[in-house]
C-alpha atoms as a PDB file:
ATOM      1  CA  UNK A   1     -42.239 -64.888  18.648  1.00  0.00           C
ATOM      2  CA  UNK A   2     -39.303 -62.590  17.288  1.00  0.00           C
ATOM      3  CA  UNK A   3     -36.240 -64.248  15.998  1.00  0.00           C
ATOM      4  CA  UNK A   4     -33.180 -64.338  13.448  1.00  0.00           C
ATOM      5  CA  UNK A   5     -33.664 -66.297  11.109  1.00  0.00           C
ATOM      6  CA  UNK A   6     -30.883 -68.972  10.968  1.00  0.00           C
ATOM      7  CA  UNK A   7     -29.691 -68.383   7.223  1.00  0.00           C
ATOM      8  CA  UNK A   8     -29.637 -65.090   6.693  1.00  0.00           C
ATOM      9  CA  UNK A   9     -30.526 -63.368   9.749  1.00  0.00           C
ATOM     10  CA  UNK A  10     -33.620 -61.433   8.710  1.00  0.00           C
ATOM     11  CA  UNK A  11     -35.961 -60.852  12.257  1.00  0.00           C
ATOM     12  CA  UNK A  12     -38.670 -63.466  11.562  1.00  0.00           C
ATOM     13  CA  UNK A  13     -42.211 -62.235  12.672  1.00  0.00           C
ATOM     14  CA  UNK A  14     -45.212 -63.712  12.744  1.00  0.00           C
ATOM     15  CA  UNK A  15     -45.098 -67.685  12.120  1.00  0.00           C
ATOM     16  CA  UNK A  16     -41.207 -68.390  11.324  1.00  0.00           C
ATOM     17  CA  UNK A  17     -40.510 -71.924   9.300  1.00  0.00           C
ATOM     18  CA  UNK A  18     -38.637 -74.387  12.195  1.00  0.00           C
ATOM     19  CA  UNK A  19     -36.811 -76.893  10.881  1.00  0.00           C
ATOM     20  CA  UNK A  20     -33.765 -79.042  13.172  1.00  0.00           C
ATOM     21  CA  UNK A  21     -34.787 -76.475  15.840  1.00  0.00           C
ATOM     22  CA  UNK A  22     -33.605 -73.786  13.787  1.00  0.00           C
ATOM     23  CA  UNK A  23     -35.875 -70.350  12.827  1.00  0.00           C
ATOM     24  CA  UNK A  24     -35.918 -69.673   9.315  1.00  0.00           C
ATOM     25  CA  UNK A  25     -37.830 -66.162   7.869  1.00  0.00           C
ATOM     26  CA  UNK A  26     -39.508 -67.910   4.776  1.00  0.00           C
ATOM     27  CA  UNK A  27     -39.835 -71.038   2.870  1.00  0.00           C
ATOM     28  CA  UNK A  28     -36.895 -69.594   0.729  1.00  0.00           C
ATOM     29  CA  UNK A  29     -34.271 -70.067   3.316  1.00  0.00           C
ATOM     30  CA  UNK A  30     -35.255 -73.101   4.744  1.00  0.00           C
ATOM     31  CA  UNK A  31     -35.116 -75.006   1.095  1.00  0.00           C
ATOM     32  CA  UNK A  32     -31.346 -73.136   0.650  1.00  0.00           C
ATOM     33  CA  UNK A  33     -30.627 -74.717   4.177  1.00  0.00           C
ATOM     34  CA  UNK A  34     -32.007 -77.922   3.189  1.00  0.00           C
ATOM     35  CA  UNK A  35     -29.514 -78.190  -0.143  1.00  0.00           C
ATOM     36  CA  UNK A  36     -26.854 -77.347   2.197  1.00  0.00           C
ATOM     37  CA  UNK A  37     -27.710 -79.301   5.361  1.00  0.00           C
ATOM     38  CA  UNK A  38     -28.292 -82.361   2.480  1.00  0.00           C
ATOM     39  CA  UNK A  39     -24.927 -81.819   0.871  1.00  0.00           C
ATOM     40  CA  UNK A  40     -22.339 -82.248   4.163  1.00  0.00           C
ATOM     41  CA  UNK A  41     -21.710 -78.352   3.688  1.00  0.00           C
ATOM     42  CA  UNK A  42     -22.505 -77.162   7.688  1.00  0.00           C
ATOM     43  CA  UNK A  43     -19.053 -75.426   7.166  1.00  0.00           C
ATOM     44  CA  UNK A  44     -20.967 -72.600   5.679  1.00  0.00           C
ATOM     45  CA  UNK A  45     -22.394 -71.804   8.731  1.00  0.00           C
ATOM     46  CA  UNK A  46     -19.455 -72.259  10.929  1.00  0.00           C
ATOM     47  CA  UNK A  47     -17.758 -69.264   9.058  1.00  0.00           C
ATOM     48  CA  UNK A  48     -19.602 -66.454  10.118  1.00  0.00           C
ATOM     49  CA  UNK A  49     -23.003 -65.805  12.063  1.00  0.00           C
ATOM     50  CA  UNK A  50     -25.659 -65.249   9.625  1.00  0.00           C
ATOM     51  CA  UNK A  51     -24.141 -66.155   6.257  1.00  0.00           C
ATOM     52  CA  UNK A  52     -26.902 -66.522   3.810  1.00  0.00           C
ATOM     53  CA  UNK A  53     -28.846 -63.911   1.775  1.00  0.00           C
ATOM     54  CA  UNK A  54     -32.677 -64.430   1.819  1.00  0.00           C
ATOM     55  CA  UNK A  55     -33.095 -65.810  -1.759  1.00  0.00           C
ATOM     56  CA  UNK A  56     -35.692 -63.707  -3.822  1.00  0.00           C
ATOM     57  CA  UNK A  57     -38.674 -65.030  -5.612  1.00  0.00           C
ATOM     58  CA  UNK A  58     -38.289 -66.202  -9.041  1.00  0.00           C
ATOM     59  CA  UNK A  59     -39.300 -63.620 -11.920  1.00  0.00           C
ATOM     60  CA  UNK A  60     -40.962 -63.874 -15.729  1.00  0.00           C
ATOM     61  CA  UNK A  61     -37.644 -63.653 -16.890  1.00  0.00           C
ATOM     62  CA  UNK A  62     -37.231 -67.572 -16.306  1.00  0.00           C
ATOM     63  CA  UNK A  63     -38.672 -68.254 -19.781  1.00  0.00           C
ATOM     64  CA  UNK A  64     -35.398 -66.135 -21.247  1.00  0.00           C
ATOM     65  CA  UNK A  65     -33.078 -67.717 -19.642  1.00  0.00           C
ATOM     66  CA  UNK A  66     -31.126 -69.991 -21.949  1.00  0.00           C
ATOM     67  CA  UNK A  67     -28.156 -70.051 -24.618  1.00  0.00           C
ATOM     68  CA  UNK A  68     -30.232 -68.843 -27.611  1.00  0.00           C
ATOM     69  CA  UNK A  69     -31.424 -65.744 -25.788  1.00  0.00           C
ATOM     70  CA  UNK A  70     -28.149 -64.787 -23.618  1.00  0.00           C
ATOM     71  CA  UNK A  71     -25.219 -65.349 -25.647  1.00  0.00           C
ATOM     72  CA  UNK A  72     -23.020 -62.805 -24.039  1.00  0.00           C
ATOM     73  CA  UNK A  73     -23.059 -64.431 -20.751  1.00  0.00           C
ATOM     74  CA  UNK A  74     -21.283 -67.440 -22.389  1.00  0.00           C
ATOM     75  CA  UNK A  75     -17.230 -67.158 -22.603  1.00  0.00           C
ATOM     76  CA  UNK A  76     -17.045 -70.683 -23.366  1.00  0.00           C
ATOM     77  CA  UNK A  77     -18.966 -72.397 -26.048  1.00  0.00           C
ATOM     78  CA  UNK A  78     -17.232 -75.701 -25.198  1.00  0.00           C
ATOM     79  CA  UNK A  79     -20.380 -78.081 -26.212  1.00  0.00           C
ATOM     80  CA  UNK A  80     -19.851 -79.784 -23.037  1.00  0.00           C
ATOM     81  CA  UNK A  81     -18.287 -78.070 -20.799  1.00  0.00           C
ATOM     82  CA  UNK A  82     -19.629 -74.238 -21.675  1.00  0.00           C
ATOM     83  CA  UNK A  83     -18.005 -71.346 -18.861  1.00  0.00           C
ATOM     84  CA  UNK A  84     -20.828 -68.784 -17.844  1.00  0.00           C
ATOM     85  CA  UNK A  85     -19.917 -65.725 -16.003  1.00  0.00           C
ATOM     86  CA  UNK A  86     -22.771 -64.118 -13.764  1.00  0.00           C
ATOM     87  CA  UNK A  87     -22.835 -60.536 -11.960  1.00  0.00           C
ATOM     88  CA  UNK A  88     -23.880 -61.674  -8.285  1.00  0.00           C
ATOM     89  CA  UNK A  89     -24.714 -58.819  -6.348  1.00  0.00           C
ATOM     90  CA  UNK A  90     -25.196 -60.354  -3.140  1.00  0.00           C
ATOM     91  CA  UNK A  91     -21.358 -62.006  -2.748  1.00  0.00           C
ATOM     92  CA  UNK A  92     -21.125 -60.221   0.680  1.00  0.00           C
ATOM     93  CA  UNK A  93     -18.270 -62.558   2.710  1.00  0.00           C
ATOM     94  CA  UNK A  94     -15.796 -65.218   2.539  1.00  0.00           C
ATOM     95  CA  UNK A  95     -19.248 -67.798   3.468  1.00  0.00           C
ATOM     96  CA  UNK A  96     -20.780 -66.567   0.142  1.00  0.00           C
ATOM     97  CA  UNK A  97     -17.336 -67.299  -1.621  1.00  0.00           C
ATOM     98  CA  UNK A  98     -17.098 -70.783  -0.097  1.00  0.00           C
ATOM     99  CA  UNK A  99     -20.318 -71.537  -0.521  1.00  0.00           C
ATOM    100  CA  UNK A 100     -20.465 -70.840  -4.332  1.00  0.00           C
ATOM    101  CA  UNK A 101     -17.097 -72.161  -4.901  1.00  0.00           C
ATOM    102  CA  UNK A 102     -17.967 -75.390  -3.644  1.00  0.00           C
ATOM    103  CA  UNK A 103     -21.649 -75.413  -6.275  1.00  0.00           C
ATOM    104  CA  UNK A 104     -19.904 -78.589  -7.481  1.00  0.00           C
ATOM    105  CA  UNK A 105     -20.577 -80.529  -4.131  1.00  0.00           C
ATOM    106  CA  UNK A 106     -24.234 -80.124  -4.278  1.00  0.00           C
ATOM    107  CA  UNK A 107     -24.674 -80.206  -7.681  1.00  0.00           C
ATOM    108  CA  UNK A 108     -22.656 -82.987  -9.844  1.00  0.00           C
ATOM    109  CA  UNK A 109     -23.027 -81.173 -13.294  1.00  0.00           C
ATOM    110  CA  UNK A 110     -21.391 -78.405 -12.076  1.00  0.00           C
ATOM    111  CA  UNK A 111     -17.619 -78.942 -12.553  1.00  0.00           C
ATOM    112  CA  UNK A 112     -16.200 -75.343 -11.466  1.00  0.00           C
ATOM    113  CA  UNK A 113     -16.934 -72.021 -10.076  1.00  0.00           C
ATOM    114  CA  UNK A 114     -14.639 -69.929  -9.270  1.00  0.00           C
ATOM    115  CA  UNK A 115     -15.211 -66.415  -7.689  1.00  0.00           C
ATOM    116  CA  UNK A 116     -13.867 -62.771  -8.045  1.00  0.00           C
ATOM    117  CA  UNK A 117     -15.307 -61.195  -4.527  1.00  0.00           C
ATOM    118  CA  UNK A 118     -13.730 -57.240  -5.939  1.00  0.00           C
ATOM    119  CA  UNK A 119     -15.941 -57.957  -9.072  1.00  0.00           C
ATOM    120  CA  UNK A 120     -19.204 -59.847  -7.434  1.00  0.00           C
ATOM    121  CA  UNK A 121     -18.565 -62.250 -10.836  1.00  0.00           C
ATOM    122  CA  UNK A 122     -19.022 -65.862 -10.520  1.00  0.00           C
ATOM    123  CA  UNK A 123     -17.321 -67.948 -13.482  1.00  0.00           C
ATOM    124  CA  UNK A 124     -19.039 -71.405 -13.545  1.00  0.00           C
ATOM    125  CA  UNK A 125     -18.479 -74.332 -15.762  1.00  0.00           C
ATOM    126  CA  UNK A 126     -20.987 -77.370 -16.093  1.00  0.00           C
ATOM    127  CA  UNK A 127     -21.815 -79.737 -18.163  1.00  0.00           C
ATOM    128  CA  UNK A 128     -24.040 -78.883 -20.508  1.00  0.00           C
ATOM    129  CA  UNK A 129     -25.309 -82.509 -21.406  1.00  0.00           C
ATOM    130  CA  UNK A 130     -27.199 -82.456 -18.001  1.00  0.00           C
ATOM    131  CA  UNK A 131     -27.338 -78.956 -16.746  1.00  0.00           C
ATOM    132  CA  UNK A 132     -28.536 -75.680 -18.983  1.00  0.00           C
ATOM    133  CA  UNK A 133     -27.812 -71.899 -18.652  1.00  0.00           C
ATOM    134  CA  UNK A 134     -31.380 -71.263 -17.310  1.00  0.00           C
ATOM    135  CA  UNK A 135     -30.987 -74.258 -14.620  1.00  0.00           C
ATOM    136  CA  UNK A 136     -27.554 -72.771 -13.798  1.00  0.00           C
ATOM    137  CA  UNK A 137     -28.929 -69.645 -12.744  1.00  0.00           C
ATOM    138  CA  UNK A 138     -32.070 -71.155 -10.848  1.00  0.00           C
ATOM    139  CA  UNK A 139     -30.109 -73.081  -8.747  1.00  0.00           C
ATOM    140  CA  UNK A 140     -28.027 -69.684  -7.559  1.00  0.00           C
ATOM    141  CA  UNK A 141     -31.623 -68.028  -6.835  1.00  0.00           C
ATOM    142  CA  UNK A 142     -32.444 -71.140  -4.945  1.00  0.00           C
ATOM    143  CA  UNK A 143     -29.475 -70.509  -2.564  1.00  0.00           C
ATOM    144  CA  UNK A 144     -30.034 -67.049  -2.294  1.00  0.00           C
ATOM    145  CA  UNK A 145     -27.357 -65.746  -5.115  1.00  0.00           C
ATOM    146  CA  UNK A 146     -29.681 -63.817  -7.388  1.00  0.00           C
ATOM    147  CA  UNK A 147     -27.604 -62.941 -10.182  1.00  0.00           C
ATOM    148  CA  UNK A 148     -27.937 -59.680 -12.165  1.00  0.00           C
ATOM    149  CA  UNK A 149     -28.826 -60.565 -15.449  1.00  0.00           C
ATOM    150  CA  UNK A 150     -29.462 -57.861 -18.479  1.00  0.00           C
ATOM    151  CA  UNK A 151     -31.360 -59.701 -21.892  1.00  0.00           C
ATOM    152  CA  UNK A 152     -28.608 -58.849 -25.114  1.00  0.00           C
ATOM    153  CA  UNK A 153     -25.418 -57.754 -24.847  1.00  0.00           C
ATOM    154  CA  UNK A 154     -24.159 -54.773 -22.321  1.00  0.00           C
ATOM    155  CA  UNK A 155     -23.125 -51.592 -23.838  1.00  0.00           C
END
């Protein structure tokens, strides 16, 4: 059975995930589905065939990610309410840009995000009392947004 998968529109071979009689390539896209389906957010998929990116696995670099070891990706140190900007390669439409703009419907300790599409940056603020820099990011992989991340500061 040969088919696209409904996220991100990758040809599924083999055994393809179904879920609510939709194809999905790997386990990867059906979970960012999932968050979406589970949030209200269908919109996503109304704005274009195909919208998602297939989200990549997680790396080592998971045991990096926090404030003590990537500084530079803070602009705000607000104990609170910190502002992280990310390099997100993958921003490829105005569903990506609605989609990450709207983080704070599916997840409650984000407050903001706000996206430059020219620069592929995505400025979030959260709370920092329930939601770290490491969790931040994991939750963009788990939607498919790998950001780019480099450990210290770029030349």
């Amino acid at each position: 059975m040969r088919s696209n998968c409904y996220h991100c529109g990758t040809v599924c071979q083999d055994f393809p995930n179904i879920l609510d009689e939709k194809v999905f390539c790997n386990n990867a896209c059906e979970n960012a589905y999932t968050i979406i389906k589970n949030h209200g957010l269908f919109l996503y998929y109304d704005l274009e065939t195909f919208p998602g990116t297939a989200p990549k696995k997680t790396s080592t670099l998971n045991t990096f990610l926090d404030e003590k070891s990537l500084p530079h990706l803070l602009e705000l140190k607000d104990v609170k309410h910190p502002l992280i900007t990310l390099f997100v390669p993958n921003i490829k439409s105005s569903s990506c840009i609605w989609l990450l703009e709207n983080l704070h419907m599916i997840f409650n300790a984000i407050v903001k995000s706000k996206v430059n599409f020219h620069t592929k940056n995505v400025r979030i603020t959260y709370n920092s009392k329930t939601l770290s820099v490491k969790e931040v990011i994991l939750l963009l992989r788990k939607l498919g947004y790998q950001p780019s991340i480099t450990l210290g500061h770029p030349n």
